[in-house]
C-alpha atoms as a PDB file:
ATOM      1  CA  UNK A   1      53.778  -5.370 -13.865  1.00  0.00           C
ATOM      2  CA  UNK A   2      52.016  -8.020 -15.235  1.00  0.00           C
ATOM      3  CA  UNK A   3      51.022  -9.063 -11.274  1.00  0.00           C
ATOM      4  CA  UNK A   4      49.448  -5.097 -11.002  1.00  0.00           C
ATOM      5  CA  UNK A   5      47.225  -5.416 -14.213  1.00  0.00           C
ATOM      6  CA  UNK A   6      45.475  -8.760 -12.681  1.00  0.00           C
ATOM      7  CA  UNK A   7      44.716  -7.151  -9.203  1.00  0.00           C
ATOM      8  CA  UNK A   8      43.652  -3.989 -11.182  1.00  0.00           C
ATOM      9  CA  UNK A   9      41.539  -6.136 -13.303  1.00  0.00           C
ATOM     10  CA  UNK A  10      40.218  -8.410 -10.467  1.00  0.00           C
ATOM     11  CA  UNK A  11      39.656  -4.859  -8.481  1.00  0.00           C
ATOM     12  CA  UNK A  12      37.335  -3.382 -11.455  1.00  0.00           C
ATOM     13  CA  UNK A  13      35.861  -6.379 -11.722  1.00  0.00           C
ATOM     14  CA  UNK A  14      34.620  -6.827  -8.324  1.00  0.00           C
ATOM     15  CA  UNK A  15      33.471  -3.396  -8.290  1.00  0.00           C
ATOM     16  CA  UNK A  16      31.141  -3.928 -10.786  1.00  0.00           C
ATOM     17  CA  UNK A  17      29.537  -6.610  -9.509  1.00  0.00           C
ATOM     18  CA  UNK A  18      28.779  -4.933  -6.312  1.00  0.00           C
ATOM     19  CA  UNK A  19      27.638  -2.116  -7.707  1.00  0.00           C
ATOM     20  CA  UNK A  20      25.358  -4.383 -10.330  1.00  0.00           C
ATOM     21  CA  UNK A  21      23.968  -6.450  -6.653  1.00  0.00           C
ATOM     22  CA  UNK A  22      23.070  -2.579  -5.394  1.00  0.00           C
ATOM     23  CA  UNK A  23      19.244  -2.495  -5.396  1.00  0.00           C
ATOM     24  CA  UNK A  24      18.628   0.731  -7.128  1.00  0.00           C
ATOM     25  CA  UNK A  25      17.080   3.232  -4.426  1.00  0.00           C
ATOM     26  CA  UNK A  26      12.921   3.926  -5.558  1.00  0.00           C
ATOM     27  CA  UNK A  27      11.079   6.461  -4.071  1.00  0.00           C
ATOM     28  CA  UNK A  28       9.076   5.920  -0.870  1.00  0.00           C
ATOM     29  CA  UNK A  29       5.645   5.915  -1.461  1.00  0.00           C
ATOM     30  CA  UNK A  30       3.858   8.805   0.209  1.00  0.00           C
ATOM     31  CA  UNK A  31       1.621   8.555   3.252  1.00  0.00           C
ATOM     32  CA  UNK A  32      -1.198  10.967   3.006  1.00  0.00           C
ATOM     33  CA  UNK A  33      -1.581  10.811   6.577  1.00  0.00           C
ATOM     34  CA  UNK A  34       1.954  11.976   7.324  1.00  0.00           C
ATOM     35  CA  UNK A  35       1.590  15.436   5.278  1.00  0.00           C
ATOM     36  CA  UNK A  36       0.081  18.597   6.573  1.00  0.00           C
ATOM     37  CA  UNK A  37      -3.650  19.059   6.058  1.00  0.00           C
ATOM     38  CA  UNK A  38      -3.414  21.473   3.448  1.00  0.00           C
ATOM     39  CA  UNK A  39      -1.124  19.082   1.136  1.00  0.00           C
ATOM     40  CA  UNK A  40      -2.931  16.076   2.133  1.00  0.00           C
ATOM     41  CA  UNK A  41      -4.911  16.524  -1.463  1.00  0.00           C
ATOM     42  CA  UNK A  42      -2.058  16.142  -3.874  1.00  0.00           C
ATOM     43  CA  UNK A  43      -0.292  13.181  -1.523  1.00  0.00           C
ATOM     44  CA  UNK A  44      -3.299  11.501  -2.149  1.00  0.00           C
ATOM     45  CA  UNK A  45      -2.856  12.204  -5.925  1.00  0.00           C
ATOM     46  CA  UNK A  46       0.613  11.157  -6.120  1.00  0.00           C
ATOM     47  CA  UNK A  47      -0.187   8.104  -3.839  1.00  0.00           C
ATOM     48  CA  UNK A  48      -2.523   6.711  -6.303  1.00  0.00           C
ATOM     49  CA  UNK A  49       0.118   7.348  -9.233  1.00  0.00           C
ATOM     50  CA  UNK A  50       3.056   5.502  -7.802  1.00  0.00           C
ATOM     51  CA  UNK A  51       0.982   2.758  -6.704  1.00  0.00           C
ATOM     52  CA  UNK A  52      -0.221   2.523 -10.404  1.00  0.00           C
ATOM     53  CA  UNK A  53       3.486   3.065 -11.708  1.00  0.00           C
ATOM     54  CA  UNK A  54       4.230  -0.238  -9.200  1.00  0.00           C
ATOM     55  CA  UNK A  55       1.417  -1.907 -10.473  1.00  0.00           C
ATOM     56  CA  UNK A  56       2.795  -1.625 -14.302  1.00  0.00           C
ATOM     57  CA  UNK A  57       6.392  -2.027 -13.201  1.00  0.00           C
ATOM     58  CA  UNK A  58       5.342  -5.140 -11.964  1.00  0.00           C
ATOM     59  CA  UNK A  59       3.107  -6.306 -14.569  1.00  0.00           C
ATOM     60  CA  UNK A  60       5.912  -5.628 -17.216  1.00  0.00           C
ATOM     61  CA  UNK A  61       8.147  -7.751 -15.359  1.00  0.00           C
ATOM     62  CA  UNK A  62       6.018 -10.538 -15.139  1.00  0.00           C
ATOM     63  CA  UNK A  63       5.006 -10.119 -19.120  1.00  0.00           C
ATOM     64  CA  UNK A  64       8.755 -10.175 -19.447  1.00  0.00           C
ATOM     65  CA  UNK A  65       9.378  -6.962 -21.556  1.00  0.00           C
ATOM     66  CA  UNK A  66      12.950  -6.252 -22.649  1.00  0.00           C
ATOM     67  CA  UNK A  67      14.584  -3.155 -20.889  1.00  0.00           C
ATOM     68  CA  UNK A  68      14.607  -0.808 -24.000  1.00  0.00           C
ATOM     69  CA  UNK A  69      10.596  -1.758 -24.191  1.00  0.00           C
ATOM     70  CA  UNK A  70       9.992  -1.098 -20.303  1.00  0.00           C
ATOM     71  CA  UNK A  71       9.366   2.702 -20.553  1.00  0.00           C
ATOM     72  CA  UNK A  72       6.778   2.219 -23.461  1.00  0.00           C
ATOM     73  CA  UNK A  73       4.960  -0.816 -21.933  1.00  0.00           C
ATOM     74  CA  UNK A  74       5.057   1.484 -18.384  1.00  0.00           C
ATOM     75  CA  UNK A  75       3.482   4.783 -19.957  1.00  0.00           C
ATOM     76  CA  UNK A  76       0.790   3.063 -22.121  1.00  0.00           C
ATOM     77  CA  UNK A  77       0.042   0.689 -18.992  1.00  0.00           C
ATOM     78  CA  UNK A  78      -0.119   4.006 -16.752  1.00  0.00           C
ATOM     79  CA  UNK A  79      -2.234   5.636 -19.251  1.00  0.00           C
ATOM     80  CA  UNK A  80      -5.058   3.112 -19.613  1.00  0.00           C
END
């Protein structure tokens, strides 16, 4: 019994850890010149916002910002 606990210990743990090593899947950013002419507008638009939501992603990582600060530090540095 006491052998089963350990392996289903040793088995949770392990699955953690690969699912903690996962890079989380982020959305691709979109190629204007991949959409159809008449959309080709708002892929521009949306281009230009997740290249700005990288840009403050990355500038809150290097400021350092604490994970329950990230989405504040991300909006106001989207907003500016």
């Amino acid at each position: 019994m006491r052998h089963r606990v350990t392996l289903l210990f040793v088995a949770a743990t392990l699955t953690g850890l690969a699912a903690a090593t996962v890079p989380a899947r982020a959305q691709k950013i979109v190629d204007p010149k991949t959409v159809a002419p008449e959309f080709r507008e708002a892929a521009e638009k949306r281009q230009a916002e997740q290249l700005k939501l990288n840009e403050c992603n990355n500038a809150a990582k290097v400021a350092k910002i604490q994970k329950r600060d990230m989405a504040q530090y991300v909006a106001e540095c989207f907003d500016k």
